[in-house]
N, C-alpha and C. Protein backbone atom coordinates (compact mmCIF):
# COMPACT_ATOMS: atom_id res chain seq x y z
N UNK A 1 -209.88 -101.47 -30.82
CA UNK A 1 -211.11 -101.62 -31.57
C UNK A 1 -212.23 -100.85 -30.88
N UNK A 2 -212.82 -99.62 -31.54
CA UNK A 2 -214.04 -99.15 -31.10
C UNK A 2 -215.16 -100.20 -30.69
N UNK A 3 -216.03 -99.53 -30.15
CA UNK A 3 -217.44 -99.78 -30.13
C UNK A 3 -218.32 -100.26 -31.87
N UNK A 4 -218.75 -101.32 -31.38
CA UNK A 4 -219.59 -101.71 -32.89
C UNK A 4 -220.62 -100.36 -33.29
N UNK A 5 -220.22 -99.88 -34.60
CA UNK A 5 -221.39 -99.07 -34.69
C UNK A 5 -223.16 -99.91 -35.36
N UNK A 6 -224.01 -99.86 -34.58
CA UNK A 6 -225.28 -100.62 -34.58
C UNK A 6 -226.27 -99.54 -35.09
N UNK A 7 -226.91 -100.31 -36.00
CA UNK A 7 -228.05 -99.42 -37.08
C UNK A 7 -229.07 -100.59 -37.37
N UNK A 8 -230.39 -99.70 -37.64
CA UNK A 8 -231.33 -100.77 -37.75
C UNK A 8 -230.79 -101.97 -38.59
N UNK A 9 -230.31 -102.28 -39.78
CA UNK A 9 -229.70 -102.94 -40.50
C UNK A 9 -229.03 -104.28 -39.91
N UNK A 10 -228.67 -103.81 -38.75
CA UNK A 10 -227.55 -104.54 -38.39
C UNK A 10 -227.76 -105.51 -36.68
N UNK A 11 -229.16 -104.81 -36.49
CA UNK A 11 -229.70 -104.55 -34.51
C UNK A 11 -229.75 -106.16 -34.31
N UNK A 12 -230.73 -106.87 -35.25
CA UNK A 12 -230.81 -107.99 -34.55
C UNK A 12 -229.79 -108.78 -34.61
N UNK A 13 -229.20 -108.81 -35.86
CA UNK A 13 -228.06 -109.75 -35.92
C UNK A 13 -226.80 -109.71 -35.16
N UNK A 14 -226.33 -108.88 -34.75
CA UNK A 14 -225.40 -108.17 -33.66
C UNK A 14 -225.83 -107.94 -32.31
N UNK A 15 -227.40 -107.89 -32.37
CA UNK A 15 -227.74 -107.42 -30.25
C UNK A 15 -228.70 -108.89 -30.38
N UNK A 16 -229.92 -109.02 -30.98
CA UNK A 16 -230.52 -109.57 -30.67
C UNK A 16 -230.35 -110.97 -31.03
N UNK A 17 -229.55 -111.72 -32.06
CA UNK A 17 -229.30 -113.09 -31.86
C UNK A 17 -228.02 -113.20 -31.47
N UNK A 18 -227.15 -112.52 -30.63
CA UNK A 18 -226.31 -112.52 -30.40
C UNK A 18 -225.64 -113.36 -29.11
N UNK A 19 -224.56 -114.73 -29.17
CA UNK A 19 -224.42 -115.68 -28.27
C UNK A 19 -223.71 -115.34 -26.96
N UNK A 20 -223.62 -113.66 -27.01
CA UNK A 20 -223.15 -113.07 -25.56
C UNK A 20 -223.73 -112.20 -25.31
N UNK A 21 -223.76 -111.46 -23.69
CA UNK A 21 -224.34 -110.27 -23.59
C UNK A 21 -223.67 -109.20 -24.62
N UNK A 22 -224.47 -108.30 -24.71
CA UNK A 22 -224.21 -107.07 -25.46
C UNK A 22 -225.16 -105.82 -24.85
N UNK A 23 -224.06 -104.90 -24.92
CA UNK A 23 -224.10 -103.36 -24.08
C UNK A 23 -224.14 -102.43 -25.40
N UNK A 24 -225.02 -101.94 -25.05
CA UNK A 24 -225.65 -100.54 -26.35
C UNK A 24 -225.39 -99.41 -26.11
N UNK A 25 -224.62 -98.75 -26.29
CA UNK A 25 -224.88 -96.80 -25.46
C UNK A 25 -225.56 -96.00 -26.93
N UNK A 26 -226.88 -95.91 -26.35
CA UNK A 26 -227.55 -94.82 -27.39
C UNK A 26 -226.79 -93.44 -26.60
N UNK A 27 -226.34 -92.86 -27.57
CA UNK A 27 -226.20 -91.41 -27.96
C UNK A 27 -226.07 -90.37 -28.94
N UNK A 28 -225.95 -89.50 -28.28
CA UNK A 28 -226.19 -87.85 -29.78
C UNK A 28 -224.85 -87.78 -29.52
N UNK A 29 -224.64 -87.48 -30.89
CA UNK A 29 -223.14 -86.51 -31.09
C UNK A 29 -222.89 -85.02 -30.73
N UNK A 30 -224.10 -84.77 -30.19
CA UNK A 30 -224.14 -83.06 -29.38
C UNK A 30 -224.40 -83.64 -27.91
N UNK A 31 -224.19 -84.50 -27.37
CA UNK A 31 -225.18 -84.22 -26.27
C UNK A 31 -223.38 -84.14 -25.17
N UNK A 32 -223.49 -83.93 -24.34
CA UNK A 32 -222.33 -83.74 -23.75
C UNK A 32 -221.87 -84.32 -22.91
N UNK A 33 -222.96 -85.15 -21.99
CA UNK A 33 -222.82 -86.75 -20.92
C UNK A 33 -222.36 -87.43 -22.07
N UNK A 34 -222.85 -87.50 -23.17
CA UNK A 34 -222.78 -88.88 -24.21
C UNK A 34 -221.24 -88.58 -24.82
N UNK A 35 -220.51 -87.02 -24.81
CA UNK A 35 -218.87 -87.59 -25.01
C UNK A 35 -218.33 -87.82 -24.26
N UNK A 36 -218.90 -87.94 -22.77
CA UNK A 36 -218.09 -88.33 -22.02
C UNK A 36 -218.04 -89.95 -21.81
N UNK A 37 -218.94 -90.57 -21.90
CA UNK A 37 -219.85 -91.85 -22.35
C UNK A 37 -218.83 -92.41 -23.21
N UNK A 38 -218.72 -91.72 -24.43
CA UNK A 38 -217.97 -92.89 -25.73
C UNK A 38 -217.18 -93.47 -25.60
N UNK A 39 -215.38 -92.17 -25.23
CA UNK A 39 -214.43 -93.11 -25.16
C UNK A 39 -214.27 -94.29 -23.99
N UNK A 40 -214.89 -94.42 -22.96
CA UNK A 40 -215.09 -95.28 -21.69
C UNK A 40 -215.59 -96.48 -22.83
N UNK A 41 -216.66 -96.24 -23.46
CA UNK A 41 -217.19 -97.45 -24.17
C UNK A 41 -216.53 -98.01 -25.27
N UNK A 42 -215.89 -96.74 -25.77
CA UNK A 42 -214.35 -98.18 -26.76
C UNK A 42 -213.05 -98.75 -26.05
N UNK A 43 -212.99 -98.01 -25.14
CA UNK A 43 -211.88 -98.37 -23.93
C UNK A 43 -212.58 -99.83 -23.56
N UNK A 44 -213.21 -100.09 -23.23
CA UNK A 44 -214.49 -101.47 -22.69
C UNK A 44 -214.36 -101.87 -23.91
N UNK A 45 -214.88 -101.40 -24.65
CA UNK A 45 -214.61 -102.91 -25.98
C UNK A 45 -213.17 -103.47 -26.34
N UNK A 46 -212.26 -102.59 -26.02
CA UNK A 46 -210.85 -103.40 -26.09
C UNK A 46 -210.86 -104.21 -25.13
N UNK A 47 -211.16 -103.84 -24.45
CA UNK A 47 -210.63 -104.36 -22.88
C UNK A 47 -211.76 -105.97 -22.89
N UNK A 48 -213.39 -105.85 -22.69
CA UNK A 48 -213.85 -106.95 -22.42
C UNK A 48 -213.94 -107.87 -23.57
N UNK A 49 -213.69 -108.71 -23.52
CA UNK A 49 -214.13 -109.98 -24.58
C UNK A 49 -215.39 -110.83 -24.48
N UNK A 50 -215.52 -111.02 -22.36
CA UNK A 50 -216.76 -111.61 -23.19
C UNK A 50 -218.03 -111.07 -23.65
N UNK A 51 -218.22 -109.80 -23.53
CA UNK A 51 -219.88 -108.87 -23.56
C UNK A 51 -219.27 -108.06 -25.08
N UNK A 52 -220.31 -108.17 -25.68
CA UNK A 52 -220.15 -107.50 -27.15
C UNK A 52 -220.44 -105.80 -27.04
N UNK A 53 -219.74 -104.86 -27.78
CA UNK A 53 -220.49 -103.58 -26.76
C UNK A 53 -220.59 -102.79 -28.68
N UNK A 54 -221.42 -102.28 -28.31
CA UNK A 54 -222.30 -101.19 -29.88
C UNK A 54 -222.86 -99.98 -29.01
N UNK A 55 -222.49 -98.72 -29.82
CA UNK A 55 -223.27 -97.58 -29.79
C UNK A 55 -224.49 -97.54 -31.22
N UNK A 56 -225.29 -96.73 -30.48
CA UNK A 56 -226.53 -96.76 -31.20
C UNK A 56 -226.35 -95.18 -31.08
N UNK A 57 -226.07 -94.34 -32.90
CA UNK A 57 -226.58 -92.61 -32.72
C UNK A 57 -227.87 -92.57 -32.83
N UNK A 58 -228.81 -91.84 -31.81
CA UNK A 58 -230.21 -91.53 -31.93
C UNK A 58 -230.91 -90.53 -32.87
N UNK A 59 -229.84 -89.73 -33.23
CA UNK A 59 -229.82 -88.88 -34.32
C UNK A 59 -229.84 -89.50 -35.86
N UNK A 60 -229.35 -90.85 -35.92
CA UNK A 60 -229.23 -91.80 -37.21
C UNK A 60 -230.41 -92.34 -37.33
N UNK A 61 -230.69 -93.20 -35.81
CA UNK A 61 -231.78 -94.40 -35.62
C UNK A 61 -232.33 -93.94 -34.88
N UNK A 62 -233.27 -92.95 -35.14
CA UNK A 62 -234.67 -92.91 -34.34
C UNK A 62 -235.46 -93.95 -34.23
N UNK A 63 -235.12 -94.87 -35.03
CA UNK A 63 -236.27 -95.99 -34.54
C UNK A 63 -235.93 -97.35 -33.71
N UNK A 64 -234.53 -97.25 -34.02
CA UNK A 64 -234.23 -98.11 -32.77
C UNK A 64 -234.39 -97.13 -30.95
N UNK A 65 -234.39 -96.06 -30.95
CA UNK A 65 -234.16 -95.02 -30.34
C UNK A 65 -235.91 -95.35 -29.69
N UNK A 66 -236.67 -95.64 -30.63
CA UNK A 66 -238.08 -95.72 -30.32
C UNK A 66 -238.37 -96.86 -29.70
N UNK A 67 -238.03 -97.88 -30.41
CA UNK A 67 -238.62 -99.23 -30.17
C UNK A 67 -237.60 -99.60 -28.92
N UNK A 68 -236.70 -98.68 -28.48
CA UNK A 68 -236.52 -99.35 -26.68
C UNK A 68 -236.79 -97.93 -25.64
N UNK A 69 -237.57 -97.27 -26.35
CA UNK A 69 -237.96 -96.55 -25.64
C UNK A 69 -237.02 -95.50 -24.94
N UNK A 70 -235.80 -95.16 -25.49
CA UNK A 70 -234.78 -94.00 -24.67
C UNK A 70 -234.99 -92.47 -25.35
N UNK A 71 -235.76 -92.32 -23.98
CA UNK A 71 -236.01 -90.95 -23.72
C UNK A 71 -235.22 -89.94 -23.21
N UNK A 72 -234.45 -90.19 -22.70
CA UNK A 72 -232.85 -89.62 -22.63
C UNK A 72 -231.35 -90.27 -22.61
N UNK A 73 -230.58 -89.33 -23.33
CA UNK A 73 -229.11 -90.15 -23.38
C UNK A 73 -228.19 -89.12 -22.55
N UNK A 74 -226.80 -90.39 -22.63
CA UNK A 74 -226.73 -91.24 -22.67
C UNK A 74 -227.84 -92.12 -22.15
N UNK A 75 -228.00 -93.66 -23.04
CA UNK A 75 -228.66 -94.31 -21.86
C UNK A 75 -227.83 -95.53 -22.52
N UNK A 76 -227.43 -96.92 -21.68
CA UNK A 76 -226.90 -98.19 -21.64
C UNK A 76 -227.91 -99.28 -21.21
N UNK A 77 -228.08 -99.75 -22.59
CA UNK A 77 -228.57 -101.04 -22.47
C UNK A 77 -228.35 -102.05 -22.55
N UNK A 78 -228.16 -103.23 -21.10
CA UNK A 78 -227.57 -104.46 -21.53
C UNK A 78 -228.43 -105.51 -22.08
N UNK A 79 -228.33 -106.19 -23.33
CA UNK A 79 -228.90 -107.13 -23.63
C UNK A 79 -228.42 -108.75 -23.87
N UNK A 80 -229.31 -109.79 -22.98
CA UNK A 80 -229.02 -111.13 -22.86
C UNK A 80 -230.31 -111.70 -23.32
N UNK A 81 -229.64 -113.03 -24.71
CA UNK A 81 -230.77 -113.49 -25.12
C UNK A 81 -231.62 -112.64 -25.92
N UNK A 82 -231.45 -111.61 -26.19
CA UNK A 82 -232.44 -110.64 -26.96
C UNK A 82 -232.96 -109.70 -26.32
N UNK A 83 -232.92 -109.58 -25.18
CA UNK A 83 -233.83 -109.12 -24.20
C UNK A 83 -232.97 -108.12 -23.80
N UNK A 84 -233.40 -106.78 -22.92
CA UNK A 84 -232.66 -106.23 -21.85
C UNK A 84 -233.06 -106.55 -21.00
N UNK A 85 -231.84 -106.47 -19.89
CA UNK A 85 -231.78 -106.97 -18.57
C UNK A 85 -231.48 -106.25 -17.84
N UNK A 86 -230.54 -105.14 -18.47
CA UNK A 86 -229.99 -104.02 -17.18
C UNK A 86 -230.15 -102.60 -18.11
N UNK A 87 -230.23 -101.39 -17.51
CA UNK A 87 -230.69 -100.10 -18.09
C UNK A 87 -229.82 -99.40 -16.97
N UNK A 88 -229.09 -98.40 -17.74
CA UNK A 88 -228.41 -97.36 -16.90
C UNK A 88 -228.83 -95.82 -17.59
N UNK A 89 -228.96 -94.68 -16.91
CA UNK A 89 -229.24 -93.61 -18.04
C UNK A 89 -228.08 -92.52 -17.22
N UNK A 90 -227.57 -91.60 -18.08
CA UNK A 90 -226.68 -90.77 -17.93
C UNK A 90 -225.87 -91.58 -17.57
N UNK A 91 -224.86 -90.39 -17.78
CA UNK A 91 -223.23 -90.50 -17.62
C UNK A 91 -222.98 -91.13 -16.33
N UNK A 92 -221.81 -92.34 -16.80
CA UNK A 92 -220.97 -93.02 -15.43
C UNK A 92 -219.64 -93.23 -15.36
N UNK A 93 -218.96 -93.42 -14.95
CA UNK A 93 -217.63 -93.93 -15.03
C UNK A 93 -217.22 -95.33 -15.26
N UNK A 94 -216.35 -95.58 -16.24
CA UNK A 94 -216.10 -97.08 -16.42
C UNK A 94 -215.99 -97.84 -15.41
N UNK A 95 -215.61 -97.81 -14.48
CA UNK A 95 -215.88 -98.89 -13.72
C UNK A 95 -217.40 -99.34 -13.03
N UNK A 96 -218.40 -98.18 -13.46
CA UNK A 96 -219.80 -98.40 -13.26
C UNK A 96 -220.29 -98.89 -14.47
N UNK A 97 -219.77 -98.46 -15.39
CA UNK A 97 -220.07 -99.14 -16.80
C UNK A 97 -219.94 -100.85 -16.68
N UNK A 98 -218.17 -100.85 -16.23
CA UNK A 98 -218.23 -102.37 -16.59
C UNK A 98 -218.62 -102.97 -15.38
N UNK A 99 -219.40 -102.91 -14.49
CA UNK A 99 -220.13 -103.62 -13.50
C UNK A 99 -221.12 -103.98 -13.81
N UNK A 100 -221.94 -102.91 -14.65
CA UNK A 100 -223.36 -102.89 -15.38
C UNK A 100 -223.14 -104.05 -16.15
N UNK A 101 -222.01 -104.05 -16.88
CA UNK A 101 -221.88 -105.41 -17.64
C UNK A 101 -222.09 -106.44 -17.06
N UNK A 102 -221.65 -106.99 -16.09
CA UNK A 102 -221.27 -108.03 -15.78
C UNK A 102 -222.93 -108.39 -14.48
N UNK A 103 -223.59 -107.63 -14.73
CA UNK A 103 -224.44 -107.65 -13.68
C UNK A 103 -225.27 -109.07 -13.76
């Protein structure tokens, strides 16, 4: 199972009332950290159960893109309770990914 794809439509009900953490990777479909980014982040959504994980394209949702403020991608946002709690920007390796999770 991929990564949830997340669109304004869909942000709060999936990140923000959501009863587990949840991990966001805003990215472009050109940008070239961000393909290296993806498959790590559907690999992680098979793999973790308890953290919910969604990509956000910035190219789709500029306005979610706005309203958390990512000024460059990749960037990973973990959100608990509605809130973010942890921020990573550029490219990492899954096992920095899923640490970020669990932080």
């Amino acid at each position: 199972m991929a990564a949830l794809k997340l669109t304004k439509e869909n942000f709060e009900q999936e990140v923000l009332r959501s009863d587990k953490p949840v991990l966001v990777d805003f990215f472009a479909p050109w940008c070239g950290p961000c393909k290296m980014v993806l498959p790590l982040v559907d690999e992680l959504a098979d793999e973790e159960k308890d953290v919910k994980i969604g990509k956000v394209n910035v190219e789709d949702q500029k306005e979610l893109a706005r309203k958390f403020r990512v000024m460059s991608i990749p960037t990973l946002l973990l959100f608990k309770d509605g809130q973010v709690v942890e921020t990573s920007l550029g490219a990492k390796p899954k096992e920095a990914i899923r640490k970020l999770m669990h932080s």
